[in-house]
Protein backbone atom coordinates (compact mmCIF):
# COMPACT_ATOMS: atom_id res chain seq x y z
CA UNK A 1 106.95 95.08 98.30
CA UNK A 2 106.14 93.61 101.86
CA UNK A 3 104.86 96.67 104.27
CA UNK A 4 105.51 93.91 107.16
CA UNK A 5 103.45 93.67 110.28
CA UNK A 6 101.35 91.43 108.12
CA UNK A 7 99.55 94.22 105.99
CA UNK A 8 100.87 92.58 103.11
CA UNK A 9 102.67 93.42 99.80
CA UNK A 10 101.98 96.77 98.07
CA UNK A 11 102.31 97.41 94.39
CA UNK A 12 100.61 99.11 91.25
CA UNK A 13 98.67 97.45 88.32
CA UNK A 14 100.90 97.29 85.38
CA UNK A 15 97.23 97.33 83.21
CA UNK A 16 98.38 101.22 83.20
CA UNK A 17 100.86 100.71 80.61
CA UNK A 18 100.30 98.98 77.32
CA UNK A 19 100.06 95.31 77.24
CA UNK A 20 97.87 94.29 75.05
CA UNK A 21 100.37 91.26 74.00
CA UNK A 22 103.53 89.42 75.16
CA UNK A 23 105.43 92.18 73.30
CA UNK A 24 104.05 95.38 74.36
CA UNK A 25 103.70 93.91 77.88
CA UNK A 26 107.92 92.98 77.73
CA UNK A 27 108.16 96.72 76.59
CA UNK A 28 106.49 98.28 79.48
CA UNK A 29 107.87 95.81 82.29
CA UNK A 30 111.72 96.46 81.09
CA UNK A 31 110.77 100.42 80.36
CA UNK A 32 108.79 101.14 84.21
CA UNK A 33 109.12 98.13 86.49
CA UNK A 34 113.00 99.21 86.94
CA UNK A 35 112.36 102.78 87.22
CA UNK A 36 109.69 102.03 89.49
CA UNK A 37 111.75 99.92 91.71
CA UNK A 38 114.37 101.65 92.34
CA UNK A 39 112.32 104.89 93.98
CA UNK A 40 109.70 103.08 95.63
CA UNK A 41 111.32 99.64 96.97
CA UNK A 42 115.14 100.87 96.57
CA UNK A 43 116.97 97.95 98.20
CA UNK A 44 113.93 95.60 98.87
CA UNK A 45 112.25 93.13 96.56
CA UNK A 46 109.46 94.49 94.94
CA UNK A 47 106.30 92.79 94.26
CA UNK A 48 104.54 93.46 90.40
CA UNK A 49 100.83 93.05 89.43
CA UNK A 50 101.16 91.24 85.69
CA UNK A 51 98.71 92.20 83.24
CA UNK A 52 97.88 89.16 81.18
CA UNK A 53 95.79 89.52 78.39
CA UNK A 54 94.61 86.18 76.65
CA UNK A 55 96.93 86.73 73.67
CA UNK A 56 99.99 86.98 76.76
CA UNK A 57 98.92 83.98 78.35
CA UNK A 58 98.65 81.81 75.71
CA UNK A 59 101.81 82.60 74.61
CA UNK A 60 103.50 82.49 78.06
CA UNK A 61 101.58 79.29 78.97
CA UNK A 62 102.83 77.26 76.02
CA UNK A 63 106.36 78.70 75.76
CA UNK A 64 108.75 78.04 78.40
CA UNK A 65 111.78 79.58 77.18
CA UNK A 66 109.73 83.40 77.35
CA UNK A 67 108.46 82.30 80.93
CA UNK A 68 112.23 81.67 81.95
CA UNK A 69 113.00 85.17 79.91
CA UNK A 70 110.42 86.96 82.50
CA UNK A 71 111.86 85.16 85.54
CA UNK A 72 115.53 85.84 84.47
CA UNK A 73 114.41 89.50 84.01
CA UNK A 74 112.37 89.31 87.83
CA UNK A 75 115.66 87.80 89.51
CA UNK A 76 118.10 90.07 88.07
CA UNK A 77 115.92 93.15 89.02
CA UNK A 78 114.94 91.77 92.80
CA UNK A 79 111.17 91.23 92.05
CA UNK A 80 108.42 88.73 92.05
CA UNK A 81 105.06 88.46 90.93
CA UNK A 82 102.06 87.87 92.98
CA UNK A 83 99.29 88.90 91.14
CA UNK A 84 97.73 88.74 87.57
CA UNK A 85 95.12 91.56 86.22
CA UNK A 86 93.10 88.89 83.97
CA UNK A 87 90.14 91.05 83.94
CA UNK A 88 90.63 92.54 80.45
CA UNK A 89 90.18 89.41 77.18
CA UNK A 90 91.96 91.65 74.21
CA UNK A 91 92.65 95.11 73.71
CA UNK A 92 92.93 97.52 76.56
CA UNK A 93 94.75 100.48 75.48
CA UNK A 94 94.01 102.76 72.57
CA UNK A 95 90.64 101.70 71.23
CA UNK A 96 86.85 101.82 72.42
CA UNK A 97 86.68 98.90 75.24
CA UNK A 98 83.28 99.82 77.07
CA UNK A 99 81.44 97.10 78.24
CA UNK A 100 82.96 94.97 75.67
CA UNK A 101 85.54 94.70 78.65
CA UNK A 102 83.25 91.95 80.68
CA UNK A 103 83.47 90.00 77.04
CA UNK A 104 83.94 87.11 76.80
CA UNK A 105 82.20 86.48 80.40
CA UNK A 106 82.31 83.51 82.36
CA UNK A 107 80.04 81.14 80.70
CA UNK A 108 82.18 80.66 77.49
CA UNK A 109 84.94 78.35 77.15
CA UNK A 110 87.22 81.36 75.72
CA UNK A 111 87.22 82.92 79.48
CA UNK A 112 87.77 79.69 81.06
CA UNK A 113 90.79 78.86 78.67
CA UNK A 114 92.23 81.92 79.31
CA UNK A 115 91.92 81.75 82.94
CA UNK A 116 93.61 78.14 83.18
CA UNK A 117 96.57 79.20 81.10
CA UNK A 118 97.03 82.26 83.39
CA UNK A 119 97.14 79.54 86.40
CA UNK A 120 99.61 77.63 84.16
CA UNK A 121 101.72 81.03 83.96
CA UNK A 122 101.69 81.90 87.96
CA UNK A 123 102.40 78.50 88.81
CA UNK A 124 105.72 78.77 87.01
CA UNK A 125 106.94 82.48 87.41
CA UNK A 126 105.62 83.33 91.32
CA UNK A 127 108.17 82.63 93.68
CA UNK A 128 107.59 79.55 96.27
CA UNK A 129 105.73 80.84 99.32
CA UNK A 130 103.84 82.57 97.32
CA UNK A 131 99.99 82.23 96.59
CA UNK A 132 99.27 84.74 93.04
CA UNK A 133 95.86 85.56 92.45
CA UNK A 134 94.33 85.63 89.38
CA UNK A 135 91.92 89.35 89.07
CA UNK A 136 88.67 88.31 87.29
CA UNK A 137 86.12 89.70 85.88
CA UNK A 138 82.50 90.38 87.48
CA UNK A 139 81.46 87.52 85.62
CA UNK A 140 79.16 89.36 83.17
CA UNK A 141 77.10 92.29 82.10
CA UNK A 142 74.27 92.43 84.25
CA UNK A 143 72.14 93.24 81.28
CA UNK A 144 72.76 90.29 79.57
CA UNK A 145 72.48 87.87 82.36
CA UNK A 146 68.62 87.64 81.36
CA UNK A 147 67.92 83.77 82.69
CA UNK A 148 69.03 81.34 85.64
CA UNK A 149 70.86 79.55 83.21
CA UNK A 150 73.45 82.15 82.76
CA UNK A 151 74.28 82.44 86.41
CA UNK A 152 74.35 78.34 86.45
CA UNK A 153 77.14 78.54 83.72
CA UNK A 154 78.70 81.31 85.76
CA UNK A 155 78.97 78.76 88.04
CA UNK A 156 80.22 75.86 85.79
CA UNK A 157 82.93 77.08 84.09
CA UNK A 158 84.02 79.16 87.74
CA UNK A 159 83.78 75.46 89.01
CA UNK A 160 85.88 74.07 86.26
CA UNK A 161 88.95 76.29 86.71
CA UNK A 162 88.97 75.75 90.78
CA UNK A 163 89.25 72.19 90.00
CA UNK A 164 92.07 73.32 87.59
CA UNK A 165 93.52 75.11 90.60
CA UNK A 166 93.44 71.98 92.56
CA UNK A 167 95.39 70.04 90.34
CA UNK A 168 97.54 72.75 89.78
CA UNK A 169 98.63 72.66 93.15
CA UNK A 170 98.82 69.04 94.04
CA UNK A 171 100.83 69.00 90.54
CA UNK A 172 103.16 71.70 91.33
CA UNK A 173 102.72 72.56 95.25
CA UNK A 174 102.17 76.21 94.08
CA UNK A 175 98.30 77.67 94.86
CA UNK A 176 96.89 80.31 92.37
CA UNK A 177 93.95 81.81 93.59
CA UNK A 178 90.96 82.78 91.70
CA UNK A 179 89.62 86.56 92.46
CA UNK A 180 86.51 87.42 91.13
CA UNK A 181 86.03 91.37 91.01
CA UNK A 182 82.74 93.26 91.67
CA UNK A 183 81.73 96.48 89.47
CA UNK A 184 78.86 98.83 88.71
CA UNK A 185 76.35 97.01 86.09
CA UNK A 186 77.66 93.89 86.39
CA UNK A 187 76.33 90.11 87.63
CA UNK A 188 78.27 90.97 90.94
CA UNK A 189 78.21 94.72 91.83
CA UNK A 190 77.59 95.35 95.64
CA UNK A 191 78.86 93.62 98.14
CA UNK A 192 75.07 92.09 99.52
CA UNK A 193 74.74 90.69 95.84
CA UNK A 194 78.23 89.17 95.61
CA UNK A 195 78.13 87.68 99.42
CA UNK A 196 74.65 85.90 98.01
CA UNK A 197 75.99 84.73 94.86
CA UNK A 198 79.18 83.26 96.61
CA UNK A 199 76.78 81.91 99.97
CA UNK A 200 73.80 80.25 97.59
CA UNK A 201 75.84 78.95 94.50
CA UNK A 202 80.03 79.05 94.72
CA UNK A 203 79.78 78.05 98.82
CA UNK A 204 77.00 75.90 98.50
CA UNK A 205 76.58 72.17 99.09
CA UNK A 206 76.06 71.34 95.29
CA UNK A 207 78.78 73.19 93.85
CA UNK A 208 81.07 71.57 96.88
CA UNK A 209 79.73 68.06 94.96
CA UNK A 210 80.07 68.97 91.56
CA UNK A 211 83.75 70.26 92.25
CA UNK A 212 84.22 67.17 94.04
CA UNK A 213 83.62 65.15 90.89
CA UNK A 214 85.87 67.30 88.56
CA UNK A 215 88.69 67.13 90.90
CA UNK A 216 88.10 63.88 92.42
CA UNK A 217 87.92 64.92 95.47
CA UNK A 218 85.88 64.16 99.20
CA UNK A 219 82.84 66.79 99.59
CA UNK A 220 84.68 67.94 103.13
CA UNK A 221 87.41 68.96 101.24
CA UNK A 222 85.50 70.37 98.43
CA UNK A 223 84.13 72.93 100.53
CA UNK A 224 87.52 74.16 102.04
CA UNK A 225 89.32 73.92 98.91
CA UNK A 226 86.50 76.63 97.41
CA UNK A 227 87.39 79.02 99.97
CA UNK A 228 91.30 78.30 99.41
CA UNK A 229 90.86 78.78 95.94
CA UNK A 230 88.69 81.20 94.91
CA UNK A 231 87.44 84.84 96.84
CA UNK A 232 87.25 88.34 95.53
CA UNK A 233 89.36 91.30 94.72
CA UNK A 234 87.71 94.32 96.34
CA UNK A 235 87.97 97.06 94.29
CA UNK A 236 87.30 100.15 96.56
CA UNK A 237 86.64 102.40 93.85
CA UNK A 238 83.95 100.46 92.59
CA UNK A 239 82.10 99.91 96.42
CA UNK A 240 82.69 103.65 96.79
CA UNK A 241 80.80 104.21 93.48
CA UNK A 242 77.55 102.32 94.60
CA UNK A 243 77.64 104.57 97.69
CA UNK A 244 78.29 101.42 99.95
CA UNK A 245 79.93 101.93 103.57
CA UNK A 246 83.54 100.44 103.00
CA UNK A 247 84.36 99.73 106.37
CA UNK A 248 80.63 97.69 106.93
CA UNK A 249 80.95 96.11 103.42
CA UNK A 250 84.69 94.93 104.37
CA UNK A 251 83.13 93.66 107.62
CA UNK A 252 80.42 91.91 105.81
CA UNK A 253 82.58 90.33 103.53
CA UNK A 254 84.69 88.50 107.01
CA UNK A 255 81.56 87.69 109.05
CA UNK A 256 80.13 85.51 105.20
CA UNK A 257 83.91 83.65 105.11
CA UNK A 258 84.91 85.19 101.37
CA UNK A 259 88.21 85.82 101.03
CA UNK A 260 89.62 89.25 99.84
CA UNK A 261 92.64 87.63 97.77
CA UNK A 262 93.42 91.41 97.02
CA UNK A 263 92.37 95.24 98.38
CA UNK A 264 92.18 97.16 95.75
CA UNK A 265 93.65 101.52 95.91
CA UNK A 266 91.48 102.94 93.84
CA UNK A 267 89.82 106.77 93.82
CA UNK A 268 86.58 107.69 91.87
CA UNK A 269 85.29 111.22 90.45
CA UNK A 270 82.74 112.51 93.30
CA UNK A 271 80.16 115.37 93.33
CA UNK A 272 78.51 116.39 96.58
CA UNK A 273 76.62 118.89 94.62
CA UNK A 274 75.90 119.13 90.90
CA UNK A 275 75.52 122.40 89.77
CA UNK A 276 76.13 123.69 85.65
CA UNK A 277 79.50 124.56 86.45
CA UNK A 278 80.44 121.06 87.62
CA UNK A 279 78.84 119.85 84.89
CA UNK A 280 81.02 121.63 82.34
CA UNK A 281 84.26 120.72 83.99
CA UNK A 282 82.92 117.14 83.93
CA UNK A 283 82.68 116.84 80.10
CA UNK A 284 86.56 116.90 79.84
CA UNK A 285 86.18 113.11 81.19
CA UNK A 286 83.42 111.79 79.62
CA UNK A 287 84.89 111.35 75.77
CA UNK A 288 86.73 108.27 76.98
CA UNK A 289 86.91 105.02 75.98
CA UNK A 290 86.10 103.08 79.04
CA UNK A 291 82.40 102.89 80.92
CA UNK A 292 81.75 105.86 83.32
CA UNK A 293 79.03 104.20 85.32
CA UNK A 294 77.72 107.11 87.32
CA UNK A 295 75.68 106.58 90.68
CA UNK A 296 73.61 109.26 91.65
CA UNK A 297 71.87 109.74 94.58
CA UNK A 298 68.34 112.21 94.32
CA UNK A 299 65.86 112.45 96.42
CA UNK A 300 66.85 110.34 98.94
CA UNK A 301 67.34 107.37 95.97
CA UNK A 302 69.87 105.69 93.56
CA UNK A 303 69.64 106.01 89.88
CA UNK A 304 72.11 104.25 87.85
CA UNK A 305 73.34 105.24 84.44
CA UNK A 306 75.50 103.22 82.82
CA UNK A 307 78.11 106.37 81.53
CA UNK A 308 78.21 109.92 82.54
CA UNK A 309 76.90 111.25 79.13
CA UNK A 310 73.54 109.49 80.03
CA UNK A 311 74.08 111.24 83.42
CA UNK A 312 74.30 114.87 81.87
CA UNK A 313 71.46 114.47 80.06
CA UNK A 314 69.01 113.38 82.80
CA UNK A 315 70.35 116.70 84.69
CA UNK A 316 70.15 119.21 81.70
CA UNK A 317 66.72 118.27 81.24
CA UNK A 318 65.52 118.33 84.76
CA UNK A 319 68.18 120.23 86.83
CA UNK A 320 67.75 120.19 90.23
CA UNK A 321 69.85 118.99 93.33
CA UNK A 322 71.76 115.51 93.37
CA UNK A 323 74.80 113.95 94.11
CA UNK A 324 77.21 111.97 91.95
CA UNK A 325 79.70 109.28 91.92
CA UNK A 326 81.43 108.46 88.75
CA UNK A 327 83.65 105.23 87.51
CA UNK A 328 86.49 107.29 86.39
CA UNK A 329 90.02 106.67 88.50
CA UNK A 330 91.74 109.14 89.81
CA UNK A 331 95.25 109.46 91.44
CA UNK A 332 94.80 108.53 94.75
CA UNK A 333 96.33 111.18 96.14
CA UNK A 334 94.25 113.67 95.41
CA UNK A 335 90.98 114.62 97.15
CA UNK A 336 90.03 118.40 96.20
CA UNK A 337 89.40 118.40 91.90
CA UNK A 338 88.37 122.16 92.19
CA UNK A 339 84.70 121.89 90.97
CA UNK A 340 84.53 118.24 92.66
CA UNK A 341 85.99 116.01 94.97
CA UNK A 342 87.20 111.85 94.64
CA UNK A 343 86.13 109.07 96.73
CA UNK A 344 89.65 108.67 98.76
CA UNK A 345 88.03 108.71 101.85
CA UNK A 346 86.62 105.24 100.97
CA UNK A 347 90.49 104.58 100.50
CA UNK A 348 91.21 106.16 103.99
CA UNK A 349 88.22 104.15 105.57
CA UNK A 350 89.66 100.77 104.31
CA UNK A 351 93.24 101.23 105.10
CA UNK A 352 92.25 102.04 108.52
CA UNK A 353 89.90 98.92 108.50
CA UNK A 354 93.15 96.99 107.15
CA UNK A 355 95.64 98.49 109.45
CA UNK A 356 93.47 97.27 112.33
CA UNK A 357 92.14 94.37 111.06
CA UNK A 358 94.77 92.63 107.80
CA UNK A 359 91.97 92.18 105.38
CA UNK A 360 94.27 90.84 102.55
CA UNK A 361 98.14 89.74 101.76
CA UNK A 362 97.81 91.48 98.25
CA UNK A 363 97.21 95.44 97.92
CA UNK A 364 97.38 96.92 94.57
CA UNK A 365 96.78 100.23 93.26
CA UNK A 366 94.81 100.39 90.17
CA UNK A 367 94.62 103.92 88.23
CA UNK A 368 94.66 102.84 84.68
CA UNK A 369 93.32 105.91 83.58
CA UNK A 370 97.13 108.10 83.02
CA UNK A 371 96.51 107.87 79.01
CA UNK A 372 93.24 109.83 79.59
CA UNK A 373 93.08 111.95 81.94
CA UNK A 374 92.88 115.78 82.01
CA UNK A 375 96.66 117.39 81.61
CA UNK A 376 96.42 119.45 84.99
CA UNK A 377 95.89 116.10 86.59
CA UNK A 378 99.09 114.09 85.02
CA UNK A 379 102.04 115.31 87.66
CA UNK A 380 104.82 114.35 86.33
CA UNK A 381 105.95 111.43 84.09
CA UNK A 382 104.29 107.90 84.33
CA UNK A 383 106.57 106.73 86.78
CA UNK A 384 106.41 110.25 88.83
CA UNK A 385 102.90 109.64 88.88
CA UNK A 386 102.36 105.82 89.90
CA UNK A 387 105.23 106.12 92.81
CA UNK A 388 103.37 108.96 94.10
CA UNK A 389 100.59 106.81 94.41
CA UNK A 390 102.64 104.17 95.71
CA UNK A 391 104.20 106.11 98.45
CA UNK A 392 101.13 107.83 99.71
CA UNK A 393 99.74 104.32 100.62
CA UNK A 394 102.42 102.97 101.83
CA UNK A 395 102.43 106.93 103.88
CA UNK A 396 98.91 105.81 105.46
CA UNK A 397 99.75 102.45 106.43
CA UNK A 398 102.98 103.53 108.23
């Protein structure tokens, strides 16, 4: 939905409900995108984050009569899309995903496939005078990015689908944006590390020329067709996580030129003190199936652990005072947990920033987590829950 007063449009990402294919993702948008409508927006057109998976796109991409099946279904319930969650390959829902998620990362031809035919998809459901972005991933594992090679076929195949974009556009006069996403343990994971990779290799004068040869283009407008094209989604959650300072990173971000293509709602687990007790009401969370990178701060330092198990143990063998910030999100309504606390105040802090300052034309809230967290923490159904959510940003935007 458009907020007006050029905040931009507000929605929730439908990676909360199962789509995993073209079916199960037609299930969930007839079964919740309705229901969701009709409390939140009422009357107005209401804006939907897709989730595409590479199965969904492939299948969308090369079948036109489901593509006009989706928009028939978006016209005759007043909403658009303007935003894909291709972050995810395969399987989301039901079944171990850990860092598996960031697979396959951006230097095979698999992700860069799958991103083009997501393009394809946008291009052809988004309603003119709109610009979708695509939600990326991080472009790797930072373990496994082990040589300057990988980061130069980051940069390759990231090249290859902006030139995509280009042609996309001058092809069909619609512009799909590319929005890479930052996140603990990955190639980009603070906002310093992702302004240097997008300043000294996406922004730079020799990936300006190279996408000037793949999409025969002048070097001038190379260089603003890379900022047109591709930015970031910030993910507050994650920038909360690494203990960053939202309102400076956000700042950051504008005085470097990257584009924010969408601000992301999301609320993290946070202890201000660990102590046994927290501890124990902690281990409800950790059997899950996604990563629980955990940040903790000791001693005046950072030490990273890539899930909250691994976090436990360093603090049962050596208790002793620390703070933590977990990967886990949380409704973002919530502050107080009982034994700890979430990171919405790095929510508060940005839609202040925004409010002030439009950051972004996309806003999305992203709590994927219903399916596994605690019972006391579930109000409601799923659609209770996620207009909830919905309404209390909208609440602190008003």
């Amino acid at each position: 939905m458009d907020l007006g007063n050029g905040l931009g449009h507000l929605t929730y990402s439908t990676l909360v409900h199962p789509a995993d294919d073209w079916k199960q993702l037609w299930d969930s948008l007839v079964t919740y995108l309705p229901r969701v409508k009709e409390r939140f927006a009422r009357n107005r057109a209401f804006g939907v984050c897709i989730r595409l998976s590479a199965s969904t796109a492939q299948t969308l991409a090369g079948r036109a009569a489901e593509r006009e099946k989706l928009k028939k279904f978006l016209g005759d319930n007043d909403m658009y899309i303007y935003t894909a969650n291709a972050f995810p390959y395969g399987a989301f829902k039901g079944t171990v995903v850990k860092e598996q998620v960031y697979e396959p990362d951006w230097r095979s031809e698999e992700r860069t496939r799958y991103t083009i035919n997501v393009a394809d998809v946008l291009a052809d459901v988004c309603p003119k005078g709109i610009a979708p972005s695509i939600q990326s991933a991080p472009l790797g594992f930072k373990p496994r990015v082990t040589a300057d090679a990988v980061v130069a076929s980051y940069t390759d195949h990231v090249l290859r689908v902006v030139a995509h974009l280009i042609e996309l556009e001058a092809r069909t006069g619609r512009r799909v944006q590319l929005a890479l996403e930052p996140e603990p343990f990955c190639f980009l994971e603070t906002t310093d590390e992702t302004i240097d990779y997008f300043t000294h290799h996406l922004y730079s004068g020799t990936a300006a020329e190279k996408l000037a040869g793949l999409a025969h283009l002048p070097i001038s407008e190379a260089h603003d067709a890379l900022r047109r094209h591709l930015g970031i989604v910030f993910d507050i959650c994650h920038q909360a996580v690494e203990y960053e300072d939202i309102s400076q990173a956000l700042q950051k971000l504008v005085d470097a030129g990257i584009p924010i293509f969408k601000l992301q709602e999301a609320a993290a687990l946070h202890v201000p003190e660990v102590t046994p007790s927290a501890v124990e009401a902690l281990k409800r969370y950790a059997k899950t199936i996604y990563l629980t990178q955990t940040l903790e701060k000791k001693d005046g330092k950072l030490n990273r652990f890539l899930n909250m198990d691994d976090a436990i143990a360093a603090y049962e063998k050596a208790p002793g005072p620390r703070e933590w910030r977990i990967h886990i999100h949380v409704p973002v309504f919530l502050d107080d947990l009982g034994p700890f606390r979430t990171t919405r105040f790095a929510i508060e802090d940005a839609l202040r920033f925004h409010k002030k300052k439009p950051l972004s034309r996309q806003l999305e809230i992203e709590t994927y987590t219903w399916d596994v967290l605690p019972e006391n923490l579930k109000t409601g159904d799923i659609v209770d829950y996620v207009c909830r959510e919905l309404d209390w940003v909208r609440g602190r935007l008003a």
